[in-house]
Protein backbone atom coordinates (compact mmCIF):
# COMPACT_ATOMS: atom_id res chain seq x y z
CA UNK A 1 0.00 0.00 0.00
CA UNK A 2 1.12 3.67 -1.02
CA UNK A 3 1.78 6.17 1.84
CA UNK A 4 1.49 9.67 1.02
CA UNK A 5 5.27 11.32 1.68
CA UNK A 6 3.44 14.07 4.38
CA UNK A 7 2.15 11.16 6.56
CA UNK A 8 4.31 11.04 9.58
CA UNK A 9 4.23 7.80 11.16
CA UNK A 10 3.21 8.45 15.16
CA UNK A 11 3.69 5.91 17.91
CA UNK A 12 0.15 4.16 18.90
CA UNK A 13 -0.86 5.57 22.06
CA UNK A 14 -1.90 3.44 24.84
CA UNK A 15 -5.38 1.90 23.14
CA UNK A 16 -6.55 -1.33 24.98
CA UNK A 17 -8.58 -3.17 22.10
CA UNK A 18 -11.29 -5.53 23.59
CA UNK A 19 -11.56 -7.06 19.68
CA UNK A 20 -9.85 -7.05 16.74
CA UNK A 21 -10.71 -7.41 13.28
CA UNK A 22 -8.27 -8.97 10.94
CA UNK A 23 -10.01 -7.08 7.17
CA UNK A 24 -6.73 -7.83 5.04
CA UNK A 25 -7.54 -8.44 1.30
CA UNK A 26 -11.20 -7.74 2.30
CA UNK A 27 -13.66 -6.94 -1.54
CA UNK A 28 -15.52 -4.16 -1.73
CA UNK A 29 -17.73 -2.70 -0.11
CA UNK A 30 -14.75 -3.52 2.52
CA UNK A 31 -15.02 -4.05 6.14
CA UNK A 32 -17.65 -1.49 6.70
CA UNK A 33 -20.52 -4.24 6.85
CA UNK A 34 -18.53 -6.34 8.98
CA UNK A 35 -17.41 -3.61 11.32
CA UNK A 36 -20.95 -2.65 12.16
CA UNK A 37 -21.78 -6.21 13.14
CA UNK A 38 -19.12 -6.49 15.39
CA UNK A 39 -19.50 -3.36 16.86
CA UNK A 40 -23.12 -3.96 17.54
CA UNK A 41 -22.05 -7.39 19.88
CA UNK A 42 -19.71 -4.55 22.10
CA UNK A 43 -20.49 -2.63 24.76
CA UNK A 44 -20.42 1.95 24.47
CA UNK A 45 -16.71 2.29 25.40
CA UNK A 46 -14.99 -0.74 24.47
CA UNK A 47 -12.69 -0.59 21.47
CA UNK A 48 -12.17 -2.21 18.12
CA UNK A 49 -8.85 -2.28 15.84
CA UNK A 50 -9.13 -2.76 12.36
CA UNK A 51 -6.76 -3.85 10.30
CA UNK A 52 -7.22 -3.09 6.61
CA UNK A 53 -5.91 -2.69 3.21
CA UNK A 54 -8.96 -1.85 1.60
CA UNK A 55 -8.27 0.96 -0.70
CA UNK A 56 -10.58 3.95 0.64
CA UNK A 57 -10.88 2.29 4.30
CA UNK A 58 -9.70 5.55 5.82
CA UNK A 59 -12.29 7.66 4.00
CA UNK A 60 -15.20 5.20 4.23
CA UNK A 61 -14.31 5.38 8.07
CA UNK A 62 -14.36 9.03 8.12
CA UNK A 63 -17.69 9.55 6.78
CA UNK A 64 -19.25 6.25 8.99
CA UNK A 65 -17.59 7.61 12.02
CA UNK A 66 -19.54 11.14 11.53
CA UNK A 67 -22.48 9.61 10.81
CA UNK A 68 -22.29 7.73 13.90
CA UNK A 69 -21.99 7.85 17.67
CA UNK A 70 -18.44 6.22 16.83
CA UNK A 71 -14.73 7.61 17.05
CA UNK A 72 -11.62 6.70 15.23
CA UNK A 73 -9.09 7.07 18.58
CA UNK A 74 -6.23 6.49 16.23
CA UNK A 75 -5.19 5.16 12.93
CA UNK A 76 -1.64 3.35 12.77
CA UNK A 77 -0.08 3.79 9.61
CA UNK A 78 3.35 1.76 10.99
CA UNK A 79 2.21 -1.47 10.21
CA UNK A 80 3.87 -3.76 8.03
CA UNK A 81 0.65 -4.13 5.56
CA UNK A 82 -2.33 -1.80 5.29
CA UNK A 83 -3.43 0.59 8.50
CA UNK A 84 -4.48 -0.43 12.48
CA UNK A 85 -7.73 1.95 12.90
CA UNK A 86 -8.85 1.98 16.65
CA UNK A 87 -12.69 2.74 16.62
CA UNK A 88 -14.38 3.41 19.81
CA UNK A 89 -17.88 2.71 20.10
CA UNK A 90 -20.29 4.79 21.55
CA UNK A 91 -19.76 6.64 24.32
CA UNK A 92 -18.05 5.06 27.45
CA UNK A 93 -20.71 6.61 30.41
CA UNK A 94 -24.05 7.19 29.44
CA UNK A 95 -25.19 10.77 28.37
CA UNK A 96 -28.04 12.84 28.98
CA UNK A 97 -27.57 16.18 27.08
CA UNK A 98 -25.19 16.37 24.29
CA UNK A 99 -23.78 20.01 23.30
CA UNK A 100 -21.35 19.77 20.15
CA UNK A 101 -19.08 23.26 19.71
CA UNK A 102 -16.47 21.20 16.94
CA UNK A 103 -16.13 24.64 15.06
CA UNK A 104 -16.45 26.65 17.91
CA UNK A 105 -13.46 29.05 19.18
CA UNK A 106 -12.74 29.26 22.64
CA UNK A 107 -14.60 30.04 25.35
CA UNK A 108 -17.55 28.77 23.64
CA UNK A 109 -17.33 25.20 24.44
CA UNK A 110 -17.52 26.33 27.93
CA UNK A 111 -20.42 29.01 27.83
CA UNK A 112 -22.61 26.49 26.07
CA UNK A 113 -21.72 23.46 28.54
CA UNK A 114 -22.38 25.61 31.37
CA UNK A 115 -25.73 27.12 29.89
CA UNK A 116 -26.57 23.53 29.06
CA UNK A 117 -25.58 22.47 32.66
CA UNK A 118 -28.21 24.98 34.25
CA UNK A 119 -30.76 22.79 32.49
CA UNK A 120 -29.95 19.40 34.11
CA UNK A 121 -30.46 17.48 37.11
CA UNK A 122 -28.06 16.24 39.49
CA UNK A 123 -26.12 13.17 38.09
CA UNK A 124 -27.01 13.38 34.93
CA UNK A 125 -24.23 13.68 32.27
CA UNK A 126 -23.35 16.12 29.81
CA UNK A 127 -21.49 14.90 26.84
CA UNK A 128 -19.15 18.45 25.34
CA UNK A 129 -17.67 17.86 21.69
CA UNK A 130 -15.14 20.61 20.54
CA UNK A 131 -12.38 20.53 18.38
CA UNK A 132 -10.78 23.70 20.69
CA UNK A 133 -6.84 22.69 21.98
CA UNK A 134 -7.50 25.27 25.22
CA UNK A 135 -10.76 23.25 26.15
CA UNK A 136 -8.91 20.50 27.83
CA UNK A 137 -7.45 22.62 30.30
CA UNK A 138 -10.80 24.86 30.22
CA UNK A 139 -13.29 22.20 30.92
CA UNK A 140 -11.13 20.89 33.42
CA UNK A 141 -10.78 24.54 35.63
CA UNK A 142 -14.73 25.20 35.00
CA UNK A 143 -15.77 21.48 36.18
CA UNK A 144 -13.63 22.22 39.42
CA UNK A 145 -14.84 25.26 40.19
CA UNK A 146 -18.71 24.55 39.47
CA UNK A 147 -18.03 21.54 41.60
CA UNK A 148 -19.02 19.37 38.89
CA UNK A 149 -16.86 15.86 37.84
CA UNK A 150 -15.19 15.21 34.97
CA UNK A 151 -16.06 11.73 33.93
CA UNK A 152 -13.31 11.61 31.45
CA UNK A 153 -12.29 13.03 27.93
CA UNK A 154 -11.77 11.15 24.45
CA UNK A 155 -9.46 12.26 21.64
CA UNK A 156 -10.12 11.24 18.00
CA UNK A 157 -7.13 11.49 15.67
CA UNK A 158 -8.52 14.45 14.06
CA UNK A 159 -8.27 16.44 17.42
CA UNK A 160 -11.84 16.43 18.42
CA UNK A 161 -12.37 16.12 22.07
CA UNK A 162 -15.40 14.47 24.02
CA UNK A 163 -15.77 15.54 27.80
CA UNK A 164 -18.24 14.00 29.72
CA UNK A 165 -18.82 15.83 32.47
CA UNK A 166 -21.68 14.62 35.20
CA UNK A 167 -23.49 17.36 37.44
């Protein structure tokens, strides 16, 4: 398989995969059908890596993975044939209210989560999607001082962030 010359390689960060799918050679329409079958016999949070050669894997994941309650954590392009793409299904605590800023500058990520906030109930979950670099550290000082808990944060490996945050 062709690499493009700007792809940097980049070590796989620490992604526990509770299955793996072995798509190597795999026809067309590639392992799209087979992914969503899988996927539907895991649990919200667990992971899947993919390995595949198919041609326009990486694109066909792209558009699934948008269409989807789905992330693509990471996508190795180090191994020896094809690319390792670690798709995360769901999301790993269950969400209530979902506010999604992905093309919103900072501190709009946090105005909206805490307008959305005022809305809930105590332990419910707010799920915050942003693409913002300055929300990690953000979300993190607002949750502390509104006394609220972070349940965790997701990165996908286009740089879009998923806080869930429970009141």
């Amino acid at each position: 398989m062709t690499r493009s010359a700007h792809a940097q390689p980049q070590a796989v960060p620490d992604i526990t995969a509770h299955m793996t799918l072995d798509a190597l050679g795999m026809a067309s329409p590639g392992p799209i059908p087979v992914i969503r079958k899988l996927l539907r016999t895991m649990n919200n949070g667990e992971v899947l890596r993919v390995t595949s050669d198919f041609p326009s894997c990486e694109g066909d994941l792209n558009v699934w993975a948008l269409q989807t309650n789905n992330q693509i954590l990471h996508i190795d392009r180090t191994v020896a044939q094809g690319f390792d793409f670690y798709i995360l299904k769901g999301d790993p605590w269950p969400v209530n209210v979902s506010v999604d800023t992905k093309h919103a500058p900072c501190p709009t990520p946090v105005i909206k989560a805490s307008k959305a906030m005022k809305e809930m109930r105590a332990g419910e979950t707010l799920k915050l999607v942003t693409s913002c670099r300055a929300a990690v550290s953000e979300v993190d000082a607002w949750a502390k001082s509104m006394h609220l808990q972070l349940l965790g944060i997701t990165e996908d490996f286009r740089g879009v962030y998923r806080f869930y945050v429970r009141k």
